[in-house]
Protein backbone atom coordinates (compact mmCIF):
# COMPACT_ATOMS: atom_id res chain seq x y z
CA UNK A 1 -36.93 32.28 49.78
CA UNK A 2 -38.88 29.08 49.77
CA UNK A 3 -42.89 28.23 50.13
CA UNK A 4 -43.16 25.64 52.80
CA UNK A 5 -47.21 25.44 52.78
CA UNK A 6 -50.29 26.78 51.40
CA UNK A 7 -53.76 27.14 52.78
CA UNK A 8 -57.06 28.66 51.70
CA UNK A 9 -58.48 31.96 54.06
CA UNK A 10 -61.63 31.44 52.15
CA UNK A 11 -62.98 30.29 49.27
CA UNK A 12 -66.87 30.22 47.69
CA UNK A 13 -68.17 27.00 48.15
CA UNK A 14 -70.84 27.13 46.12
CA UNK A 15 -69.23 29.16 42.86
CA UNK A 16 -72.17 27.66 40.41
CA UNK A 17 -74.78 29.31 42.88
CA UNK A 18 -73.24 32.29 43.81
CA UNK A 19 -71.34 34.73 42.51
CA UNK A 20 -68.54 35.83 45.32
CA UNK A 21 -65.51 38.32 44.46
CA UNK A 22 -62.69 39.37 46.48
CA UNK A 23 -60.13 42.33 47.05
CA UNK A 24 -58.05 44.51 49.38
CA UNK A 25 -56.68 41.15 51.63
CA UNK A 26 -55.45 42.26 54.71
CA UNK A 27 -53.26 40.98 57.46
CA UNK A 28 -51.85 41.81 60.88
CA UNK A 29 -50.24 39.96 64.22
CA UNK A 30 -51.35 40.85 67.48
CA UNK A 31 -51.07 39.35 70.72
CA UNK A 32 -53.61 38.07 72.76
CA UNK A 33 -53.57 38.65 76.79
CA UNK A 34 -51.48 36.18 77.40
CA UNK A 35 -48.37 37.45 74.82
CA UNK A 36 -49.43 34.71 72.21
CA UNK A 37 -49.48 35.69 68.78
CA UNK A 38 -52.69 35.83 66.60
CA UNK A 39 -52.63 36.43 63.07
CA UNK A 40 -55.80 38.23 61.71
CA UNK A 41 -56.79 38.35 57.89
CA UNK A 42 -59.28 40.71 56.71
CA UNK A 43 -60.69 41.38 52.68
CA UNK A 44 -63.54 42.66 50.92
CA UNK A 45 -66.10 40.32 50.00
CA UNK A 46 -68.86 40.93 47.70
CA UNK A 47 -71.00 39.68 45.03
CA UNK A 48 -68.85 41.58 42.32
CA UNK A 49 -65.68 43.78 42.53
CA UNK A 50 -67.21 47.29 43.48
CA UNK A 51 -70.82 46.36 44.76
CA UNK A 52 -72.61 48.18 47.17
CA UNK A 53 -73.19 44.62 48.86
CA UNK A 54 -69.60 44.49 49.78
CA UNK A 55 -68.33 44.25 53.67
CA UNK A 56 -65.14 43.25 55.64
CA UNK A 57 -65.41 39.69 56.68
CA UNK A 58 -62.21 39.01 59.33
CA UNK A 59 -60.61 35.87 60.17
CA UNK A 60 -58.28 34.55 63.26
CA UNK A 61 -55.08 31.91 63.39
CA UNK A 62 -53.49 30.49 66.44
CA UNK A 63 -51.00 28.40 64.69
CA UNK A 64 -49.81 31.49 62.09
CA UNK A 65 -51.67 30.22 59.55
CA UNK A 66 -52.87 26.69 59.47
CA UNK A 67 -56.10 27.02 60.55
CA UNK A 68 -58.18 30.17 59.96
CA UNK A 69 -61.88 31.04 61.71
CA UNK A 70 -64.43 33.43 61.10
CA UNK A 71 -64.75 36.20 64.29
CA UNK A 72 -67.36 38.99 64.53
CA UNK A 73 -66.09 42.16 62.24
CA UNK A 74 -67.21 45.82 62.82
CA UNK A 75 -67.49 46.39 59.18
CA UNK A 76 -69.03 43.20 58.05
CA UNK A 77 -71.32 45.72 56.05
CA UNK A 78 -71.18 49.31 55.77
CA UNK A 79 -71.38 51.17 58.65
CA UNK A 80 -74.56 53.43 59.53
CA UNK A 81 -72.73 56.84 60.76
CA UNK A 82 -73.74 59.85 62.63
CA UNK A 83 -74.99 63.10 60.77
CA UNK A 84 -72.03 64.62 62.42
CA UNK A 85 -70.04 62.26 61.10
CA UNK A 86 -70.51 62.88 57.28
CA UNK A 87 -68.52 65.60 55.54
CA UNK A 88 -70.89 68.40 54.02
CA UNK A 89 -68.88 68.89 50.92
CA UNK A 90 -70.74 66.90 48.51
CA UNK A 91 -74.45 65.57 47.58
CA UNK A 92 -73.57 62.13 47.39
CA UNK A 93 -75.90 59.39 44.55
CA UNK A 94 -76.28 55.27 45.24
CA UNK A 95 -75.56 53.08 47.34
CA UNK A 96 -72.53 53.23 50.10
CA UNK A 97 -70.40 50.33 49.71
CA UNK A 98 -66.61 49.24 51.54
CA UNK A 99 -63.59 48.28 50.03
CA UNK A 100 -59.56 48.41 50.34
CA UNK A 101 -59.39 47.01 54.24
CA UNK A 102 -56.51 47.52 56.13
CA UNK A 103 -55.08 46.11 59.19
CA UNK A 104 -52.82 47.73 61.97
CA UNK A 105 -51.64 45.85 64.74
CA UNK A 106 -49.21 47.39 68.24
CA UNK A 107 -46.68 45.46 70.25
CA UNK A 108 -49.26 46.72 72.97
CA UNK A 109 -52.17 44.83 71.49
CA UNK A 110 -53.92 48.22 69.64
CA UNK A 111 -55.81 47.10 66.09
CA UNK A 112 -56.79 49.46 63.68
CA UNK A 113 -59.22 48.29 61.30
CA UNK A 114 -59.69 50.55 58.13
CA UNK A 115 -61.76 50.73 54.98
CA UNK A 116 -62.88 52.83 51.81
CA UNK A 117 -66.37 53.70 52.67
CA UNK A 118 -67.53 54.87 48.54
CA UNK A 119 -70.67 55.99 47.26
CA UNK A 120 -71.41 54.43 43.96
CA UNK A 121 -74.63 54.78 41.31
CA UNK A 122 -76.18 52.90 38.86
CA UNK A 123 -74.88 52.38 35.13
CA UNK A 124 -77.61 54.43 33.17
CA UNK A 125 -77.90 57.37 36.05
CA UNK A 126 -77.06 60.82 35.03
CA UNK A 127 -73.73 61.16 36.91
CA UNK A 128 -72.46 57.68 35.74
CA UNK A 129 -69.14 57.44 34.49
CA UNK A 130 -67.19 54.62 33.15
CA UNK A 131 -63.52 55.65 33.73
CA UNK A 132 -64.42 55.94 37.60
CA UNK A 133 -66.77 52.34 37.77
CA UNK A 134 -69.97 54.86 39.26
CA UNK A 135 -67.85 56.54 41.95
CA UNK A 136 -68.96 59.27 43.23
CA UNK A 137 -67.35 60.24 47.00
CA UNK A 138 -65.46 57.89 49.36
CA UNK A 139 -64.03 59.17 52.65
CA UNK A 140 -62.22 56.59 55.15
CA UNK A 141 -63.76 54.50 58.19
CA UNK A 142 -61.51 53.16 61.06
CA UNK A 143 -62.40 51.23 64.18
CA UNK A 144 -60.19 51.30 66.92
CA UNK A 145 -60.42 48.01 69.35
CA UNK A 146 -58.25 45.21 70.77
CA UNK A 147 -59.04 41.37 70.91
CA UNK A 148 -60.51 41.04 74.25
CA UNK A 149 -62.11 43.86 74.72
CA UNK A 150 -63.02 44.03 71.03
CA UNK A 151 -64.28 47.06 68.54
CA UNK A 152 -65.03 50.42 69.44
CA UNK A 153 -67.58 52.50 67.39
CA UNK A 154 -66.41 53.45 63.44
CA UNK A 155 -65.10 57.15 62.85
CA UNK A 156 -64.63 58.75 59.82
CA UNK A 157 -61.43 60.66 58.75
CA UNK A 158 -62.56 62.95 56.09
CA UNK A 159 -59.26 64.10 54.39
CA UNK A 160 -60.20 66.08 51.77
CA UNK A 161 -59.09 69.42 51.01
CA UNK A 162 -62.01 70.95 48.79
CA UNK A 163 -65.45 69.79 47.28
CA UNK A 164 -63.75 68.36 44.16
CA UNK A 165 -61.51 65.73 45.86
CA UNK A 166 -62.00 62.66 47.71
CA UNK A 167 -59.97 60.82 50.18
CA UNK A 168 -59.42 57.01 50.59
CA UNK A 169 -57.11 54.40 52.98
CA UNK A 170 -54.21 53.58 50.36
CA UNK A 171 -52.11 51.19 53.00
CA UNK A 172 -52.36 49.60 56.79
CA UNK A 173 -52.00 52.28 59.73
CA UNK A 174 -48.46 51.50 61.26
CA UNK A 175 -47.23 51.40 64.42
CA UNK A 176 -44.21 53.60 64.89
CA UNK A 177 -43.51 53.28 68.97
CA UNK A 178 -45.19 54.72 71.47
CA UNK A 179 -48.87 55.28 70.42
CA UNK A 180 -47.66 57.43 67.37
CA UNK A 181 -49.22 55.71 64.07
CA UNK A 182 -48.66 56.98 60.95
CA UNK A 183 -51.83 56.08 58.00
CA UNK A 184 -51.27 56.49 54.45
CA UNK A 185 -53.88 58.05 52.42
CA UNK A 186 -54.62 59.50 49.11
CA UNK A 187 -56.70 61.93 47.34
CA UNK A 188 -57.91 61.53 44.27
CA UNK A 189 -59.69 64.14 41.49
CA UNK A 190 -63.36 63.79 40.41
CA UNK A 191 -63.89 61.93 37.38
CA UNK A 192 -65.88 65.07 35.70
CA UNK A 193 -62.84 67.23 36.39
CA UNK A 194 -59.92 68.23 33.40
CA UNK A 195 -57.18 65.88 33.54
CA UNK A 196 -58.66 63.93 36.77
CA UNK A 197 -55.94 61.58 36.75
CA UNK A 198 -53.22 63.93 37.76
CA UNK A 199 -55.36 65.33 40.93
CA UNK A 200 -53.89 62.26 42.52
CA UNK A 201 -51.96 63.56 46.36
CA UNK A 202 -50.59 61.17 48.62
CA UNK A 203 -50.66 61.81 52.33
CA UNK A 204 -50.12 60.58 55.95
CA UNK A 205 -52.63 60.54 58.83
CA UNK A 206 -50.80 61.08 62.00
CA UNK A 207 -51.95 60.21 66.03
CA UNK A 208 -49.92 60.18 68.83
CA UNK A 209 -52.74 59.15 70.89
CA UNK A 210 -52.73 55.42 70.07
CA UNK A 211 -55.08 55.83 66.66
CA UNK A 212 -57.67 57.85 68.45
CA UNK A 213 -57.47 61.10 66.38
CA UNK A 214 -56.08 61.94 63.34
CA UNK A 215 -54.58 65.48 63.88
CA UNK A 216 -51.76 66.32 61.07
CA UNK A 217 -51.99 65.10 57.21
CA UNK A 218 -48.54 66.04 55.82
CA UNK A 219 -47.94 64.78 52.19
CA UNK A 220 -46.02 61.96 51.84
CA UNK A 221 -43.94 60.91 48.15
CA UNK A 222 -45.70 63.23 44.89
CA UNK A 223 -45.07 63.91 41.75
CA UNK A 224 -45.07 67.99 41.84
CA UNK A 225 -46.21 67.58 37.87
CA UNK A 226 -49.17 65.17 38.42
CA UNK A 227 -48.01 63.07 35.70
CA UNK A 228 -46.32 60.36 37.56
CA UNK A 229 -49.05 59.07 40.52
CA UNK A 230 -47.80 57.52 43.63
CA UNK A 231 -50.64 54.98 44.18
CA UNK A 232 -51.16 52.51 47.33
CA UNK A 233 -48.17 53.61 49.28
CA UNK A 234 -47.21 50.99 51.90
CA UNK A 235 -44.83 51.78 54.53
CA UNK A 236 -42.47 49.78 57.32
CA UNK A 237 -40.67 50.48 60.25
CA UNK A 238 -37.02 49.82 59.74
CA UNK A 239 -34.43 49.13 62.72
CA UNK A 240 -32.62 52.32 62.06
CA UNK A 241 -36.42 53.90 63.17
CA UNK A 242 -36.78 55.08 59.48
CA UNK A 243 -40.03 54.60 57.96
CA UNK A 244 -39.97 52.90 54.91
CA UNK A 245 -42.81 53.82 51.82
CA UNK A 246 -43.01 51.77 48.48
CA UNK A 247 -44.34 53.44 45.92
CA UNK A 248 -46.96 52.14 42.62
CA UNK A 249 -45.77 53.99 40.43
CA UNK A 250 -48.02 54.80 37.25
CA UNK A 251 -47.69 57.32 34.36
CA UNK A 252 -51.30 58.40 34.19
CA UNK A 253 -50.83 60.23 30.19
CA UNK A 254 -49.49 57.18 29.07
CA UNK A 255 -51.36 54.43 31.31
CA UNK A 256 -48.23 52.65 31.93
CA UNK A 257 -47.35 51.31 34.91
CA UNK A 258 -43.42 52.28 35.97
CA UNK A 259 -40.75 50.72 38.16
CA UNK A 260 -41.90 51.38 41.75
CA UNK A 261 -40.39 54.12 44.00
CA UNK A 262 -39.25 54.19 47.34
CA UNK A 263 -38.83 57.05 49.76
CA UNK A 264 -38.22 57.64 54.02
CA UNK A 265 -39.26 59.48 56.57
CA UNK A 266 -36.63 60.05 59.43
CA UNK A 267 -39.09 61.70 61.94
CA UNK A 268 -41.94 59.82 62.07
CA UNK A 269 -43.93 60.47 58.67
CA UNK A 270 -44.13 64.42 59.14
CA UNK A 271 -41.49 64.57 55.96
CA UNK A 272 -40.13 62.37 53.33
CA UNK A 273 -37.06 61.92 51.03
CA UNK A 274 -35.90 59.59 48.48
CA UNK A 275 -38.72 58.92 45.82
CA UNK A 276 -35.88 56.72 43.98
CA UNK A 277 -36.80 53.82 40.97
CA UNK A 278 -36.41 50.24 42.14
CA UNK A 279 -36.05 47.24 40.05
CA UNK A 280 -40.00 45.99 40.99
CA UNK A 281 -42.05 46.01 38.55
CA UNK A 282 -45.76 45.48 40.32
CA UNK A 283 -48.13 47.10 42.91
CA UNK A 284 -49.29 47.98 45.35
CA UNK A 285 -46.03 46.97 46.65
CA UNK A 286 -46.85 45.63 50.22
CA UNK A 287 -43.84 45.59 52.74
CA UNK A 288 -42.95 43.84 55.88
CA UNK A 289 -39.60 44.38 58.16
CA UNK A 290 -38.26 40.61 59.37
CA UNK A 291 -36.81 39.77 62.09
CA UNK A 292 -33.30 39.96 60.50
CA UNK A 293 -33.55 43.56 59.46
CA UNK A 294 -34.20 43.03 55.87
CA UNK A 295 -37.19 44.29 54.19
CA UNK A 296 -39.54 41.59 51.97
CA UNK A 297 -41.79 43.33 49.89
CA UNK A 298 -44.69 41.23 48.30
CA UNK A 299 -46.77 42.32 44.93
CA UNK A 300 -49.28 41.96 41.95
CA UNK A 301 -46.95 41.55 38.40
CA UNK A 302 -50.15 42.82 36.15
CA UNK A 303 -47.52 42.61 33.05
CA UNK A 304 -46.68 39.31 31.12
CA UNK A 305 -46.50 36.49 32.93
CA UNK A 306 -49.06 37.81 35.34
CA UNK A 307 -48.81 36.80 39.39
CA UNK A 308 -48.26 37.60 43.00
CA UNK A 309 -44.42 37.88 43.13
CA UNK A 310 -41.80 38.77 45.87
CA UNK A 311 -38.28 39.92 46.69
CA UNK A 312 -36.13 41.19 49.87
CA UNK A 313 -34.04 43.99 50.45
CA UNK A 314 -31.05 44.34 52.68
CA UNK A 315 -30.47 47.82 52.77
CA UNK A 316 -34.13 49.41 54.08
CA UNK A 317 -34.98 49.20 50.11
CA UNK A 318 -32.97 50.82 48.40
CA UNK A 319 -32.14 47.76 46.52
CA UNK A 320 -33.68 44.93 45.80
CA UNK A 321 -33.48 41.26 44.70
CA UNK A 322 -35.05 40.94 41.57
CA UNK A 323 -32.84 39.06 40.07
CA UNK A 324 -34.18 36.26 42.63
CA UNK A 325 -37.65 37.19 42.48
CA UNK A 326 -40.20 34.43 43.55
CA UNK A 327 -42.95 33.75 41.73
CA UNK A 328 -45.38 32.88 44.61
CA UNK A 329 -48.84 32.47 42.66
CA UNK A 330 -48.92 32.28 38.81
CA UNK A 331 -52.62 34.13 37.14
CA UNK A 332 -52.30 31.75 34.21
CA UNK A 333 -52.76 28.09 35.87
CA UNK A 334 -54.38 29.80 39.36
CA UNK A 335 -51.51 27.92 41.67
CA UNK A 336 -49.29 28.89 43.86
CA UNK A 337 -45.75 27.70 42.61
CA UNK A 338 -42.77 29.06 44.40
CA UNK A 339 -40.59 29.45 41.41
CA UNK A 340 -37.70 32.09 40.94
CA UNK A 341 -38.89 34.84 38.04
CA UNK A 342 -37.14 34.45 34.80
CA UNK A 343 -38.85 37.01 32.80
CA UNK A 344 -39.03 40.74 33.67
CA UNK A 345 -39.85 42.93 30.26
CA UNK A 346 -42.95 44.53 29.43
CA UNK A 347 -45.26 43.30 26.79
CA UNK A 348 -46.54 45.83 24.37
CA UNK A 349 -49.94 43.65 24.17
CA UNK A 350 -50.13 44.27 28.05
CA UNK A 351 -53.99 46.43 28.71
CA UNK A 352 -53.41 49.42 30.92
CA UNK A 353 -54.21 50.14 34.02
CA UNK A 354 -57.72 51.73 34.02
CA UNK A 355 -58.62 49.29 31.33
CA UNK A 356 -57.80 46.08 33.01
CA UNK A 357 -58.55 46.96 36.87
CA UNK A 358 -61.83 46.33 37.38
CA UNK A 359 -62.08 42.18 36.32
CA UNK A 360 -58.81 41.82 38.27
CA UNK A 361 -59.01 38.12 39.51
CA UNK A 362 -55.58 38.07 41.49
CA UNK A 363 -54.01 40.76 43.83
CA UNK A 364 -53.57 42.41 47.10
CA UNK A 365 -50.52 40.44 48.78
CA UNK A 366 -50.03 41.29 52.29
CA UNK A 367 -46.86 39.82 53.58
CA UNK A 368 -46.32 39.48 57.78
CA UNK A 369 -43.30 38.32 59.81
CA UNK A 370 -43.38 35.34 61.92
CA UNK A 371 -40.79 33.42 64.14
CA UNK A 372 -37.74 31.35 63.27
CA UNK A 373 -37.26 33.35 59.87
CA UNK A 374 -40.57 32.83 58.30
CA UNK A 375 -43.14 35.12 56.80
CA UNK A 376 -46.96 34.56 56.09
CA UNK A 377 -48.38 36.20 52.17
CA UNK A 378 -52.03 36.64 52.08
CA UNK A 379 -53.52 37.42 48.64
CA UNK A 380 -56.75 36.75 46.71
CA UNK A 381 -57.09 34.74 43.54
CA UNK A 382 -58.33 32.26 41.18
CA UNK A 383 -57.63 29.15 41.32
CA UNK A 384 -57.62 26.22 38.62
CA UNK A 385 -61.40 25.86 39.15
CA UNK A 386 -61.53 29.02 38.35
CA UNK A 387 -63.18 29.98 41.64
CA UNK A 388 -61.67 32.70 43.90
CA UNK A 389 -60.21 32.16 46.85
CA UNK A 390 -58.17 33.82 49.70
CA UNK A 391 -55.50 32.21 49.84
CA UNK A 392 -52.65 31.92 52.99
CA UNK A 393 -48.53 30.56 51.95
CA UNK A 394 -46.15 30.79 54.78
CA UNK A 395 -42.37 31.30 53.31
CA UNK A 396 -38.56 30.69 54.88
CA UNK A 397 -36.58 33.94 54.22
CA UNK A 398 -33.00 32.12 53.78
CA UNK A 399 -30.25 34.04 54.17
């Protein structure tokens, strides 16, 4: 696995002006009327990591990747919904904000555009709290739309169970044949809740009607203790028709971040098996199937040394190459490199999780596939400026 070329999505131009802060990059191929492909990037882009002034700017390629340009997004800010269209379960405080975009694209042209829509107060107001960043509900927007006809109106999937949960996007909406899709979500615990952190449920949203509803929400990989949380899973379509799910994997007693999981559903995301340790050590751990078959998974490495790193698999992920991991962007000199890994052992000065999440200046790497063995990685980080950027590397997959 080799970088041939790098290009910037985005990047502030004015970074001693204006403060600008990314997350949740996004990426999908499409094709346009006339069977060409088009690669569309989406992220979150806001004046600080979990503002209410954050939206979901998109951007389109012709030439998979080389040149990017802005196009008209349906969640450029947060949408204005419908009475009926907001879940009575609980009074909501502040300011509605997006974040975590996802892309889904079909052979047949079909996008899916995605987002957490969250509610979040004001440090100093009565039902502030530090551990969740002023969180207070979320629920999860999609748009439904195609490239020339464009977007339809923004729905909400509300996919919580009771009052005391909340339900976000945790990975893309994929395509599975047909126009069956299969959405992975998660729940999450209040913050003022005993033990929050182990309240965490994954689940998949299911349609068979080409992402227009959102019928069945069977679980997908879980801990049945709570202790161990499957965060962000992403999943891919394999060419034995499996569905493929890589899992973060995070001890939430300890705040240690594990060796991610995998799992697979064999009929289309209604049940799942597996939930076996890999040799990745990152997440989310975002997944794309090549054209060969294998599997190349992409990922944030938030232990020593820090970075966007990736690896393939040649068995639908069971195993995995990290013993020729690339390191694709390195967090200490903000460049991309393209180097092999040589160091995979956790750091004991490493900051958890929940303490280091919220001034994250690297993440989110979204690989796609592209002709002639290549793949595209779109990610967001700092670069040696110091000013973020979005950032686009197309890779060879050698054999």
């Amino acid at each position: 696995m080799r970088v041939i070329d790098h290009q910037r999505v985005h990047h502030n131009p004015y970074p001693n002006h204006r403060p600008e802060s990314y997350s949740g990059t996004t990426i999908c191929r499409v094709p346009d009327r006339a069977g060409r492909p088009v690669l569309l990037c989406g992220f979150r882009l806001g004046s600080a990591r979990m503002s209410p002034d954050g939206g979901v700017p998109l951007y389109r390629s012709d030439d998979d990747g080389t040149s990017w340009t802005r196009i008209p997004s349906p969640l450029e800010a947060t949408p204005n919904m419908p009475a009926s269209e907001l879940p009575p379960a609980h009074p909501r405080a502040g300011r509605a904000a997006l974040a975590g975009p996802h892309l889904g694209a079909s052979a047949a042209g079909t996008l899916l555009l995605t987002a957490a829509r969250m509610w979040i107060t004001e440090p100093g107001a009565p039902d502030w709290d530090d551990a969740a960043a002023g969180l207070t509900d979320a629920d999860s927007v999609i748009v439904r739309g195609t490239l020339e006809d464009g977007w339809e109106a923004p729905r909400i999937i509300d996919a919580r169970r009771h009052p005391d949960e909340w339900a976000i996007p945790c990975g893309p909406p994929l395509h599975v044949g047909g126009q069956r899709w299969v959405f992975p979500l998660e729940r999450h615990g209040r913050a003022y809740m005993p033990r929050w952190l182990e309240r965490y449920h994954a689940l998949a949203a299911l349609s068979s009607d080409d992402g227009r509803t959102w019928p069945e929400m069977p679980p997908m990989l879980n801990d049945p203790t709570g202790r161990i949380a499957h965060y962000d899973q992403r999943v891919s379509l394999l060419a034995d028709g499996r569905i493929a799910s890589l899992v973060w994997a995070h001890d939430v007693v300890t705040d240690v971040t594990l060796p991610a999981r995998v799992g697979w559903s064999a009929d289309g995301g209604h049940t799942w098996t597996g939930d076996l340790d890999t040799s990745i050590i990152g997440g989310p751990v975002n997944t794309v199937a090549l054209r060969d078959g294998r599997l190349l998974a992409a990922y944030a490495r938030r232990t020593a040394p820090r970075g966007i790193r990736a690896c393939v698999s040649a068995d639908g992920g069971a195993t995995w190459s990290t013993d020729q991991e690339l390191v694709i962007f390195d967090e200490a000199s903000g460049e991309v490199v393209g180097e092999l890994a040589t160091v995979h052992d956790r750091r004991e000065a490493d900051a958890g999780l929940w303490g280091s999440m919220w001034g994250w200046t690297f993440g989110q790497p979204m690989p796609i596939a592209l002709d002639d063995g290549m793949a595209g990685l779109v990610f967001f980080g700092v670069g040696p400026d110091r000013a973020p950027a979005v950032h686009f590397v197309r890779l060879a997959i050698d054999g």
